[in-house]
PDB file of N, CA and C in Angstrom:
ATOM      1  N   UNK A   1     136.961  82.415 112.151  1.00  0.00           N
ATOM      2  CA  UNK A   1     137.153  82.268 110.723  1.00  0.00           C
ATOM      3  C   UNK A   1     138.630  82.046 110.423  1.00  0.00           C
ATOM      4  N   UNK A   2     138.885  81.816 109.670  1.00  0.00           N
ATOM      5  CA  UNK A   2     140.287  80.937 108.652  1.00  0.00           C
ATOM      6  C   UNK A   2     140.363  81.874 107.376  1.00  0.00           C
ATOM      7  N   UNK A   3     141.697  81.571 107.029  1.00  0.00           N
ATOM      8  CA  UNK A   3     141.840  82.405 105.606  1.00  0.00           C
ATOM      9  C   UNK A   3     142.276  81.520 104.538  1.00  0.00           C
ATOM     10  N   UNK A   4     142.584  80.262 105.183  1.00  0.00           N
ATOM     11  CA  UNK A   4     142.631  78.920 104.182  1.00  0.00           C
ATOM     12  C   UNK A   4     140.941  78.765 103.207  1.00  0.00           C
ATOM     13  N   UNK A   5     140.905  78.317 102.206  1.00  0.00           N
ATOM     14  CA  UNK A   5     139.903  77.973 101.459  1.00  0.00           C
ATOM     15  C   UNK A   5     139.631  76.295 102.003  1.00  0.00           C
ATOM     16  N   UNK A   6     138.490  76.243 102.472  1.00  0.00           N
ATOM     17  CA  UNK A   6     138.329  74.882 102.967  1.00  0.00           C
ATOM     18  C   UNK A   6     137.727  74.103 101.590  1.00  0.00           C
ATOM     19  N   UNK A   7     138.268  72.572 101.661  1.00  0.00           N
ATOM     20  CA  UNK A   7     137.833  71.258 100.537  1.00  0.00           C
ATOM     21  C   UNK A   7     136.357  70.758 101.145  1.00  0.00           C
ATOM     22  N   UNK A   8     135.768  69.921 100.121  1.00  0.00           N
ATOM     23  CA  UNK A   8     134.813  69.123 100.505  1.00  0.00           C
ATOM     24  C   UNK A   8     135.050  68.425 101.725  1.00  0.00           C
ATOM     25  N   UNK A   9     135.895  68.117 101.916  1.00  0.00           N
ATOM     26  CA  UNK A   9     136.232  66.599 102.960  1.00  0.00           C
ATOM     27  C   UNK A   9     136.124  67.531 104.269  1.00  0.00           C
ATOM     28  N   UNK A  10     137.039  68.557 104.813  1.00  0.00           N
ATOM     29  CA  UNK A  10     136.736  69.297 105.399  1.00  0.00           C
ATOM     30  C   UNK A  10     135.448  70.088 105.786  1.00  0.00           C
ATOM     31  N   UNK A  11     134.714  70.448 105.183  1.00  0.00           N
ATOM     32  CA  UNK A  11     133.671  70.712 105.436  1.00  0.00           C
ATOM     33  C   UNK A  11     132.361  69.599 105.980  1.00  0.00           C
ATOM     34  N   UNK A  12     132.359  68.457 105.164  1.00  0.00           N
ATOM     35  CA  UNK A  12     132.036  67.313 105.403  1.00  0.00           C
ATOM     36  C   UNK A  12     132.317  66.911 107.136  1.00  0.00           C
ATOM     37  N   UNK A  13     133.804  66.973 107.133  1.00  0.00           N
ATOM     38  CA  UNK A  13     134.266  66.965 108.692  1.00  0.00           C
ATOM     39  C   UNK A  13     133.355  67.634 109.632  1.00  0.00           C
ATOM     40  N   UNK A  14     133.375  68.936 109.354  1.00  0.00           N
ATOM     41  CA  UNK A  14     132.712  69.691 110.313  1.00  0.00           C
ATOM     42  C   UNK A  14     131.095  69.553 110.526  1.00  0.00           C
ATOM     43  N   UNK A  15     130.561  69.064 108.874  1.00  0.00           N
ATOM     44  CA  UNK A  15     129.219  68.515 109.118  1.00  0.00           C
ATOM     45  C   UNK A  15     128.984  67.588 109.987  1.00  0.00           C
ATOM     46  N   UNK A  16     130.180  66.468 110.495  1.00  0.00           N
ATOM     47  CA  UNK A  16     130.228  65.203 111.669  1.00  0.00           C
ATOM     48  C   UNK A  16     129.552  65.642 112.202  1.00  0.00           C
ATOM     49  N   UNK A  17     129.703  66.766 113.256  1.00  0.00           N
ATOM     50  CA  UNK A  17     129.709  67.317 114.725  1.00  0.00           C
ATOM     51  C   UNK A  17     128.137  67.773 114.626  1.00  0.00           C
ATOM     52  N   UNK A  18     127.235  67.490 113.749  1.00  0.00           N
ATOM     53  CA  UNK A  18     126.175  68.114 113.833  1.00  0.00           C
ATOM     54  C   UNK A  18     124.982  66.763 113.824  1.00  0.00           C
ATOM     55  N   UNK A  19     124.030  66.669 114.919  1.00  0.00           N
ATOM     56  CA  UNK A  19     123.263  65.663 114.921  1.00  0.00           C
ATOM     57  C   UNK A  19     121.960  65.414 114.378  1.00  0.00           C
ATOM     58  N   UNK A  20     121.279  64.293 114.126  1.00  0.00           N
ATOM     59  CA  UNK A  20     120.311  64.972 114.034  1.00  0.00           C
ATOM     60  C   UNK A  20     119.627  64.179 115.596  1.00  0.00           C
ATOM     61  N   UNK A  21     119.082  64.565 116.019  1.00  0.00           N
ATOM     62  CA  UNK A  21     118.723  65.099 117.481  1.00  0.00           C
ATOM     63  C   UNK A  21     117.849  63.408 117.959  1.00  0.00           C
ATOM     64  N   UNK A  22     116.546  63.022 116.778  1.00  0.00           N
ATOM     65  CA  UNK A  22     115.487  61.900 116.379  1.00  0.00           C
ATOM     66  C   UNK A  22     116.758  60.572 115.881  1.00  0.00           C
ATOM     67  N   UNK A  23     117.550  60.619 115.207  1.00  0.00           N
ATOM     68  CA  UNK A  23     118.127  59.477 115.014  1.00  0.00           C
ATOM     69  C   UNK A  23     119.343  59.117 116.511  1.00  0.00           C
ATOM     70  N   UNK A  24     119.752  60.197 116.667  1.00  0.00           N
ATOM     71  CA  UNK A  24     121.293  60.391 117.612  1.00  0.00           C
ATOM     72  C   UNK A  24     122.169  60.098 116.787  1.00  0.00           C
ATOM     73  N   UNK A  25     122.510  60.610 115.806  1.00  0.00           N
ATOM     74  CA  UNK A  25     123.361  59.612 115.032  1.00  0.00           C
ATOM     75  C   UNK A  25     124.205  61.353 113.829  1.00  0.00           C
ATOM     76  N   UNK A  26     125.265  61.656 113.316  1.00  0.00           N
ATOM     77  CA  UNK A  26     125.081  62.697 112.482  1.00  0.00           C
ATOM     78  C   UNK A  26     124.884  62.493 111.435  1.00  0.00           C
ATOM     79  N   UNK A  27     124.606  64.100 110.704  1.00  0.00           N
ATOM     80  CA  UNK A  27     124.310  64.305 109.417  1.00  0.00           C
ATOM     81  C   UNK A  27     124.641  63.648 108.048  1.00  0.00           C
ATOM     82  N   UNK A  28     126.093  63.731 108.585  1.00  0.00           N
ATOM     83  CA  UNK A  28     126.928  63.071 107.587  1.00  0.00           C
ATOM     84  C   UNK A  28     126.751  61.689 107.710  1.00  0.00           C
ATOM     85  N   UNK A  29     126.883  60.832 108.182  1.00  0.00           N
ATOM     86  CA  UNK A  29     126.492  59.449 108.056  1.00  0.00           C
ATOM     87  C   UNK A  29     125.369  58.489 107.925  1.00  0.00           C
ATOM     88  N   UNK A  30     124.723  59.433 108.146  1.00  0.00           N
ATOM     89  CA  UNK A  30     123.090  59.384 107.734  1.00  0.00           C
ATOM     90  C   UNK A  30     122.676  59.679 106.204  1.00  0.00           C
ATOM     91  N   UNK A  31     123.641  60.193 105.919  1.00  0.00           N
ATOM     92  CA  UNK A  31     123.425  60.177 104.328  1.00  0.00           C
ATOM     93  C   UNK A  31     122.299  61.266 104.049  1.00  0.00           C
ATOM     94  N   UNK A  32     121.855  62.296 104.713  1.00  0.00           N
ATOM     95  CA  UNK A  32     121.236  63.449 104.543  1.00  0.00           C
ATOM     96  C   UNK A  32     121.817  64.145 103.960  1.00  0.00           C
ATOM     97  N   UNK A  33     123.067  64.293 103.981  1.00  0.00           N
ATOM     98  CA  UNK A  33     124.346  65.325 103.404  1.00  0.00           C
ATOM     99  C   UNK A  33     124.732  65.034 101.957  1.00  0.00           C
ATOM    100  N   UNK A  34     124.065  65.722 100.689  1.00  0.00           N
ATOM    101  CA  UNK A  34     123.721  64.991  99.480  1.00  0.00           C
ATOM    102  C   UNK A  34     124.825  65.933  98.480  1.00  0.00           C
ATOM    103  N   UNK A  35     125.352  67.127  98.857  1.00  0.00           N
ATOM    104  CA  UNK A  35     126.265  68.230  98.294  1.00  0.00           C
ATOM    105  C   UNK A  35     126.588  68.889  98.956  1.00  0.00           C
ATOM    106  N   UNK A  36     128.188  68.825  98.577  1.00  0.00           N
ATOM    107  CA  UNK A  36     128.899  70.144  99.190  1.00  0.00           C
ATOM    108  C   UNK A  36     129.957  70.500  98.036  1.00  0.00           C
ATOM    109  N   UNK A  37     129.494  72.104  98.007  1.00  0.00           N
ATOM    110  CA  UNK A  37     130.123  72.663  96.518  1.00  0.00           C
ATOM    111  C   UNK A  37     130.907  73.823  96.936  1.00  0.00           C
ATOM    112  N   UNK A  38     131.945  73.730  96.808  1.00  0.00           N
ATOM    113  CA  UNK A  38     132.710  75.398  96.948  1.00  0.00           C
ATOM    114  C   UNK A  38     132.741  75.858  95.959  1.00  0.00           C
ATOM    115  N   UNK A  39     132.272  77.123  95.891  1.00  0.00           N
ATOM    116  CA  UNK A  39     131.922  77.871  94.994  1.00  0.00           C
ATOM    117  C   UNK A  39     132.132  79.166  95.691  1.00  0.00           C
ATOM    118  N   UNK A  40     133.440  80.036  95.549  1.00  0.00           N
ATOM    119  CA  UNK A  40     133.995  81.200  96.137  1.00  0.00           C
ATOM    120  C   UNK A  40     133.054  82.282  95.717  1.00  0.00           C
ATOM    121  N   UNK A  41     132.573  83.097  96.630  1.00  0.00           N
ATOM    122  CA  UNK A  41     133.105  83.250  98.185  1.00  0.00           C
ATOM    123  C   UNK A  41     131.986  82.601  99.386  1.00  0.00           C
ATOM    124  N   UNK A  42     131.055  81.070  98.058  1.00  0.00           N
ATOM    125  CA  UNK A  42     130.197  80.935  99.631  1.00  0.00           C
ATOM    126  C   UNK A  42     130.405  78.654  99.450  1.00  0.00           C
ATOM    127  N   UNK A  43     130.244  78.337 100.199  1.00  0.00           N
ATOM    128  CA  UNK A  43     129.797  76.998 100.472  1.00  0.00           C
ATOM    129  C   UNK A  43     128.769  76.826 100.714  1.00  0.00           C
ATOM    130  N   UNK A  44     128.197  75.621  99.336  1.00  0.00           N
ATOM    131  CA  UNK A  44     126.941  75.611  99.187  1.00  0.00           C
ATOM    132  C   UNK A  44     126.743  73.960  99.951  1.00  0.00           C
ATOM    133  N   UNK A  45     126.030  73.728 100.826  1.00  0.00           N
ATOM    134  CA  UNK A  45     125.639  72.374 101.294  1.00  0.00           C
ATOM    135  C   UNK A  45     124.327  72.333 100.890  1.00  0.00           C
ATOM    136  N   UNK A  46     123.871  71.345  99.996  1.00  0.00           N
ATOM    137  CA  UNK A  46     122.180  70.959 100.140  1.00  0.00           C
ATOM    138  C   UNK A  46     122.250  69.284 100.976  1.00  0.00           C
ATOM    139  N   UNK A  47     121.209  69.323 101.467  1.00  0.00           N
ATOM    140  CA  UNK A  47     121.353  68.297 102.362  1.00  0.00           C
ATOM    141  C   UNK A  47     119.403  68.061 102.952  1.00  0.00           C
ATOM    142  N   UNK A  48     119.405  67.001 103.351  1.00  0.00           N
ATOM    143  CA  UNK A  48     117.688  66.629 103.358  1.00  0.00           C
ATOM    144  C   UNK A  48     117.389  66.154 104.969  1.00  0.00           C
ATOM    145  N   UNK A  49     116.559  65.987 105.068  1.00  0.00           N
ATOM    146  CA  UNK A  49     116.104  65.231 106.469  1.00  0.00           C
ATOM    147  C   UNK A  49     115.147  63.491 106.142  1.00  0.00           C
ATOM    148  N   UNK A  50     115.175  63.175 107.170  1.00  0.00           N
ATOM    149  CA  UNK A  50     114.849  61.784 106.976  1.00  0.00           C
ATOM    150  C   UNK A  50     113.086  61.704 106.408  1.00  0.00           C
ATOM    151  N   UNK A  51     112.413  62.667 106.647  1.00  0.00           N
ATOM    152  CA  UNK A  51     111.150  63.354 105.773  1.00  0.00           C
ATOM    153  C   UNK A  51     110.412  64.253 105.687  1.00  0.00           C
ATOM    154  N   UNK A  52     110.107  64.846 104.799  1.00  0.00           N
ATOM    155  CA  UNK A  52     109.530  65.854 104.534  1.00  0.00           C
ATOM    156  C   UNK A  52     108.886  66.590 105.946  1.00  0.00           C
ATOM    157  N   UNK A  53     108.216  65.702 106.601  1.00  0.00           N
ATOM    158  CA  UNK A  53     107.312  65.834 107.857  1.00  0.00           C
ATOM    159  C   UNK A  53     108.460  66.347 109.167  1.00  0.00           C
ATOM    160  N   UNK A  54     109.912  66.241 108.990  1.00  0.00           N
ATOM    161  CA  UNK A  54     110.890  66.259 109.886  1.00  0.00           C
ATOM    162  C   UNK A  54     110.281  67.667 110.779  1.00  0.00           C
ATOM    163  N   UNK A  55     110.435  67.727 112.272  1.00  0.00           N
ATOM    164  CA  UNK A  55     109.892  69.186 112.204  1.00  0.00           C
ATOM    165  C   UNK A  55     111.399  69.566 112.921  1.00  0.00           C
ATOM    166  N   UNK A  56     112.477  69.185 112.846  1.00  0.00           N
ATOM    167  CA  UNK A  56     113.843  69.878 113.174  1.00  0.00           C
ATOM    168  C   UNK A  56     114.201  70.081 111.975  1.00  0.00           C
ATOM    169  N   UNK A  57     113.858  70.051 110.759  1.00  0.00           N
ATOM    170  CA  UNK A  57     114.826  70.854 109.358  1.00  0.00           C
ATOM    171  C   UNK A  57     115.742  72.199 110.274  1.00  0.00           C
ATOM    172  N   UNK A  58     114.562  73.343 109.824  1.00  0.00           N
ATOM    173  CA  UNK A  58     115.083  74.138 110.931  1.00  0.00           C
ATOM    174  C   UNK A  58     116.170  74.071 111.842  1.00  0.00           C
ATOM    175  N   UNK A  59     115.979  73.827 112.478  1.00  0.00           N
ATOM    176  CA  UNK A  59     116.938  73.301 113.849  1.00  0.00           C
ATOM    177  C   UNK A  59     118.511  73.125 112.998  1.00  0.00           C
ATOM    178  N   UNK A  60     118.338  71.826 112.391  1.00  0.00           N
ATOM    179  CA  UNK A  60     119.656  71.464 112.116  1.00  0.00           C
ATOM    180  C   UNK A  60     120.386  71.798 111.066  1.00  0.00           C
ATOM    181  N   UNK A  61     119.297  72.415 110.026  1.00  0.00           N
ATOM    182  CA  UNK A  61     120.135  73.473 108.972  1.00  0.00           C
ATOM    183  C   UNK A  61     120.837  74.619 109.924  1.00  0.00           C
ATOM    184  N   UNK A  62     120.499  75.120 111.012  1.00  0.00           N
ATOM    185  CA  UNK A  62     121.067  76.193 111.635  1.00  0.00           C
ATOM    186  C   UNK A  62     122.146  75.406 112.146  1.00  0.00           C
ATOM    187  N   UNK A  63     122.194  74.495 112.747  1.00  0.00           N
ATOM    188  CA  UNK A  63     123.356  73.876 113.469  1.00  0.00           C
ATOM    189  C   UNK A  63     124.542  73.567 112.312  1.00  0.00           C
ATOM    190  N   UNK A  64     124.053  73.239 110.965  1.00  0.00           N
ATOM    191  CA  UNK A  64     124.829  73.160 109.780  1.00  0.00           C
ATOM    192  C   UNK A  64     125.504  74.036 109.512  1.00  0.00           C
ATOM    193  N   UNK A  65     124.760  75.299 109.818  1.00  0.00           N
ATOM    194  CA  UNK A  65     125.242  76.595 109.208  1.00  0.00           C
ATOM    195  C   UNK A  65     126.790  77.227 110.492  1.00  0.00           C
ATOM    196  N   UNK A  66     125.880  76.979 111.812  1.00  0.00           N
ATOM    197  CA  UNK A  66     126.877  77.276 112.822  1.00  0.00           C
ATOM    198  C   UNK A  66     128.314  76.282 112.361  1.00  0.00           C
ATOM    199  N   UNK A  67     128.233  75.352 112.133  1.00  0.00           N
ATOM    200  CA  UNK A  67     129.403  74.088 111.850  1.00  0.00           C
ATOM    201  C   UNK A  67     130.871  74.548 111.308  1.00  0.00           C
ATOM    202  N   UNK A  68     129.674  75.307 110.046  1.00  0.00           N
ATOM    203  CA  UNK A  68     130.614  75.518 108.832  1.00  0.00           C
ATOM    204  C   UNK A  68     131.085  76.723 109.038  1.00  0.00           C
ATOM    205  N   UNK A  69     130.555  77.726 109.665  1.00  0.00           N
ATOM    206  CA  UNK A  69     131.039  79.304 109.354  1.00  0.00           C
ATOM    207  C   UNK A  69     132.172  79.439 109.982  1.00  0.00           C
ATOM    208  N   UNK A  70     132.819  79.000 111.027  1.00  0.00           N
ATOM    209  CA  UNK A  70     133.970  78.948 111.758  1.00  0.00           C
ATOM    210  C   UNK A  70     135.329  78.817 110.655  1.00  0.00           C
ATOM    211  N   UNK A  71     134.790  77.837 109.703  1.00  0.00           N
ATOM    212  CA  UNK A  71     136.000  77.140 108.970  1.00  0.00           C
ATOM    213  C   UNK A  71     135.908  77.854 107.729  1.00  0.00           C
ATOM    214  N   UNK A  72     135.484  78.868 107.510  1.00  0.00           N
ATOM    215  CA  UNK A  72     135.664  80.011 105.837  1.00  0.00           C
ATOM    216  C   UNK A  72     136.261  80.899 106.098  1.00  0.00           C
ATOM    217  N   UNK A  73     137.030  81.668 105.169  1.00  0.00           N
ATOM    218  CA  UNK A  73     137.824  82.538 105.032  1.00  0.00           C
ATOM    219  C   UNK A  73     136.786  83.793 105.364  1.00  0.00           C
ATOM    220  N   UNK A  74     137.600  85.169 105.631  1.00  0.00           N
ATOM    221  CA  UNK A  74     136.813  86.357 106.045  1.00  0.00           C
ATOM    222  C   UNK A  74     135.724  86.781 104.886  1.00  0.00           C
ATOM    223  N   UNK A  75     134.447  87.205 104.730  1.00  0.00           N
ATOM    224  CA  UNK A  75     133.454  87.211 103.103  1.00  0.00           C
ATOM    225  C   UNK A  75     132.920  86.327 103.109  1.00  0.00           C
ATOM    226  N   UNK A  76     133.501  85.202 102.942  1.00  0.00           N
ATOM    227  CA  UNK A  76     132.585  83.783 102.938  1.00  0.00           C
ATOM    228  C   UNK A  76     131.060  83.460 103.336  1.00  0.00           C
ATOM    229  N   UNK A  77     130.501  83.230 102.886  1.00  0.00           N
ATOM    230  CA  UNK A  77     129.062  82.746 103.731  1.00  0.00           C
ATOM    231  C   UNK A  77     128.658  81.343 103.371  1.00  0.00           C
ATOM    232  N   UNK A  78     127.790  80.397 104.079  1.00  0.00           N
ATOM    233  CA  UNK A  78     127.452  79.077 103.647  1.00  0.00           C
ATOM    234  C   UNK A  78     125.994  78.672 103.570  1.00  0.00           C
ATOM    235  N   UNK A  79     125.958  78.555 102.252  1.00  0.00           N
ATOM    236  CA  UNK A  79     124.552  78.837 102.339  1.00  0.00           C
ATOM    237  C   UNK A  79     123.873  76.971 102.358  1.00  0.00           C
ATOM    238  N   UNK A  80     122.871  76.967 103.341  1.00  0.00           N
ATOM    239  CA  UNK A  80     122.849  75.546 103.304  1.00  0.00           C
ATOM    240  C   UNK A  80     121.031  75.546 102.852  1.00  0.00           C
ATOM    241  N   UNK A  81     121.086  74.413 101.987  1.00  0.00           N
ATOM    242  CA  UNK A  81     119.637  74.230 100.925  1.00  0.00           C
ATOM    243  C   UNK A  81     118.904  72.897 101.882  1.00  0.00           C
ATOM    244  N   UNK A  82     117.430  72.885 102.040  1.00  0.00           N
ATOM    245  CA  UNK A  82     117.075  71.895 102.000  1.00  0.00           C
ATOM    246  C   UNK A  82     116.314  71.408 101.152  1.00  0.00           C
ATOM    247  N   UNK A  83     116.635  70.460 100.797  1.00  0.00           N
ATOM    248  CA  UNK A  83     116.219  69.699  99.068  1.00  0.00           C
ATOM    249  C   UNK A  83     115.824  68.370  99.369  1.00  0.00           C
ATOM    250  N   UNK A  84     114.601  67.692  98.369  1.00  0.00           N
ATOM    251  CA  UNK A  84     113.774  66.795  99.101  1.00  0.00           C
ATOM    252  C   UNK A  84     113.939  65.724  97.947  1.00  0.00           C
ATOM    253  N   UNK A  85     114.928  65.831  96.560  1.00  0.00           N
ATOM    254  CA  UNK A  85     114.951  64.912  95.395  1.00  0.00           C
ATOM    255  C   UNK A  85     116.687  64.786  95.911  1.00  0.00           C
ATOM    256  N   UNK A  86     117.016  63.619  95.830  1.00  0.00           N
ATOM    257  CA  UNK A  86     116.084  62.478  96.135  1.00  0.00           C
ATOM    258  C   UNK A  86     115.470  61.866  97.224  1.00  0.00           C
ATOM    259  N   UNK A  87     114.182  61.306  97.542  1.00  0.00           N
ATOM    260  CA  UNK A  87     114.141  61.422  98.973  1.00  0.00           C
ATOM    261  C   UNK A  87     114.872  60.340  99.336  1.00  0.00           C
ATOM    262  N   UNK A  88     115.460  60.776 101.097  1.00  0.00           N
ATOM    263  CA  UNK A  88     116.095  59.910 102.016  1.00  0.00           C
ATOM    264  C   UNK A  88     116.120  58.810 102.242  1.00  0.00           C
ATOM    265  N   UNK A  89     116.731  57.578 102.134  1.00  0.00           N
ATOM    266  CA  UNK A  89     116.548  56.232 101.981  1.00  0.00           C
ATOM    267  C   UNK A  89     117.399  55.359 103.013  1.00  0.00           C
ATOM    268  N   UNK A  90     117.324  54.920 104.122  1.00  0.00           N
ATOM    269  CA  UNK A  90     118.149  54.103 104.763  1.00  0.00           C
ATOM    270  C   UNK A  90     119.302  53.712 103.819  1.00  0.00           C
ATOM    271  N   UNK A  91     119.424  53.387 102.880  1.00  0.00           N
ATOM    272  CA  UNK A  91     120.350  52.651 102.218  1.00  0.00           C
ATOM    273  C   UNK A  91     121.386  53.616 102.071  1.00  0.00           C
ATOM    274  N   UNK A  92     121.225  55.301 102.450  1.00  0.00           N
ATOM    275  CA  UNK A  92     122.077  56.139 101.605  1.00  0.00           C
ATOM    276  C   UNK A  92     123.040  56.671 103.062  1.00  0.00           C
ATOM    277  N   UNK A  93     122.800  55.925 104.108  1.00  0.00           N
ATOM    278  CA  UNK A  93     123.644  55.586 104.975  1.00  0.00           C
ATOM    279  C   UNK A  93     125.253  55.614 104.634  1.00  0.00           C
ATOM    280  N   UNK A  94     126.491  55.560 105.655  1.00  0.00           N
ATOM    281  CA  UNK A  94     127.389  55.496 105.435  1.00  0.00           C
ATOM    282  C   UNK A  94     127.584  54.119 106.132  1.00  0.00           C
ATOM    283  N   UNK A  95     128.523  53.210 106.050  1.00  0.00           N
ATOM    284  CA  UNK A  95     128.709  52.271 106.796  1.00  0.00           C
ATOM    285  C   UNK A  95     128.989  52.196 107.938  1.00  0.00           C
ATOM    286  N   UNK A  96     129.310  53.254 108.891  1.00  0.00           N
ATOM    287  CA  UNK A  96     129.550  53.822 110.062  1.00  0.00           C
ATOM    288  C   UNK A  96     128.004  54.161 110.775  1.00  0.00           C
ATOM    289  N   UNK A  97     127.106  54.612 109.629  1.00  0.00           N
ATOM    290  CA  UNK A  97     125.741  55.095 109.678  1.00  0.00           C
ATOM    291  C   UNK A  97     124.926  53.453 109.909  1.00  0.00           C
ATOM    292  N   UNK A  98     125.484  52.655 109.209  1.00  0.00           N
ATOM    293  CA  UNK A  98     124.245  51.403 108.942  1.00  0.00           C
ATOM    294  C   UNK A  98     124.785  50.252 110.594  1.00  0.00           C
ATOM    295  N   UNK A  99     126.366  50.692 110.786  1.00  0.00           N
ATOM    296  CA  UNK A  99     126.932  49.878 112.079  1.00  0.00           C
ATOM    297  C   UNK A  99     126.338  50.508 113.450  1.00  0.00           C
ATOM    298  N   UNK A 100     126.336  51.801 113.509  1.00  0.00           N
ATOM    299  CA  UNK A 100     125.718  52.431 114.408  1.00  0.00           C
ATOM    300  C   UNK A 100     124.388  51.520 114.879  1.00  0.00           C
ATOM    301  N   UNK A 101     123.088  51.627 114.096  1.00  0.00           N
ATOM    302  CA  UNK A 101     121.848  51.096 114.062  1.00  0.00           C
ATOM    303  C   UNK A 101     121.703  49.235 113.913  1.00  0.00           C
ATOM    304  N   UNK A 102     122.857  48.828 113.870  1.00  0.00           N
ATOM    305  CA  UNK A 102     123.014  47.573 113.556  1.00  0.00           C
ATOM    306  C   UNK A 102     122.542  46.543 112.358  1.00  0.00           C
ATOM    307  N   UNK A 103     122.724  47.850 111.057  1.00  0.00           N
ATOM    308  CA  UNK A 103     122.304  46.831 110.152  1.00  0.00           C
ATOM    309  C   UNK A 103     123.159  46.403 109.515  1.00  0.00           C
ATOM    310  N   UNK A 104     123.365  45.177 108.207  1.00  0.00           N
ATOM    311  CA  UNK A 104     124.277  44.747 107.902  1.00  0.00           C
ATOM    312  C   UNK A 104     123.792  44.587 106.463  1.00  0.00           C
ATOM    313  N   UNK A 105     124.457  45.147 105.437  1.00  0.00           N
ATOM    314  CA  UNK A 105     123.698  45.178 104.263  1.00  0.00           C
ATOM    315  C   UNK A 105     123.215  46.408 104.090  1.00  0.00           C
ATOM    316  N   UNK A 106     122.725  46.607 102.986  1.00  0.00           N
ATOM    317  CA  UNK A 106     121.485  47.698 102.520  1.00  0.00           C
ATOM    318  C   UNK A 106     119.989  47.744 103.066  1.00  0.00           C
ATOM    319  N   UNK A 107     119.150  48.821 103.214  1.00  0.00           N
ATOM    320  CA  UNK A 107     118.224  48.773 103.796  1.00  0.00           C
ATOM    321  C   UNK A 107     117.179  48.872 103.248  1.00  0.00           C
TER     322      UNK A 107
END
């Protein structure tokens, strides 16, 4: 843990490092990662899977949760939501997300 107050972007960062396992590809660029709110003393991430039917939610909300707790001050907790509005859309990709898979354009 840290005693700095971590930003969106930062946290975001640390969401990189987390995969989702079915695409190979991470969270964050996949455009699953829909909010990240600091709101002292916890970080709130809601964030979705590619569908409802996903059966790693689980899985990678925990890996979300491991990501982030390293980088909060001592108290802190991060509470991570999975939320299904709006659902997941290829298009909500990052451009790093759509180059990966080789698309070019919107999906």
């Amino acid at each position: 843990m840290t005693s700095a107050i971590p930003d969106e972007a930062a946290i975001r960062e640390r969401l990189r490092g987390v995969m989702d396992p079915e695409a190979g590809f991470n969270i964050v660029d996949l455009g699953l990662v829909y909010r990240v709110a600091i709101e002292p003393p916890r970080v709130i991430v809601e964030m979705t899977m590619t569908s409802p039917a996903c059966p790693l939610g689980d899985m990678i909300t925990g890996e979300a949760h491991e990501a982030i707790a390293p980088a909060l001050p001592p108290g802190w907790s991060a509470d991570i939501r999975l939320v299904w509005e709006p659902p997941w859309q290829p298009s909500m990709m990052s451009k790093a997300g759509k180059a990966h898979f080789g698309w070019n354009g919107d999906a």
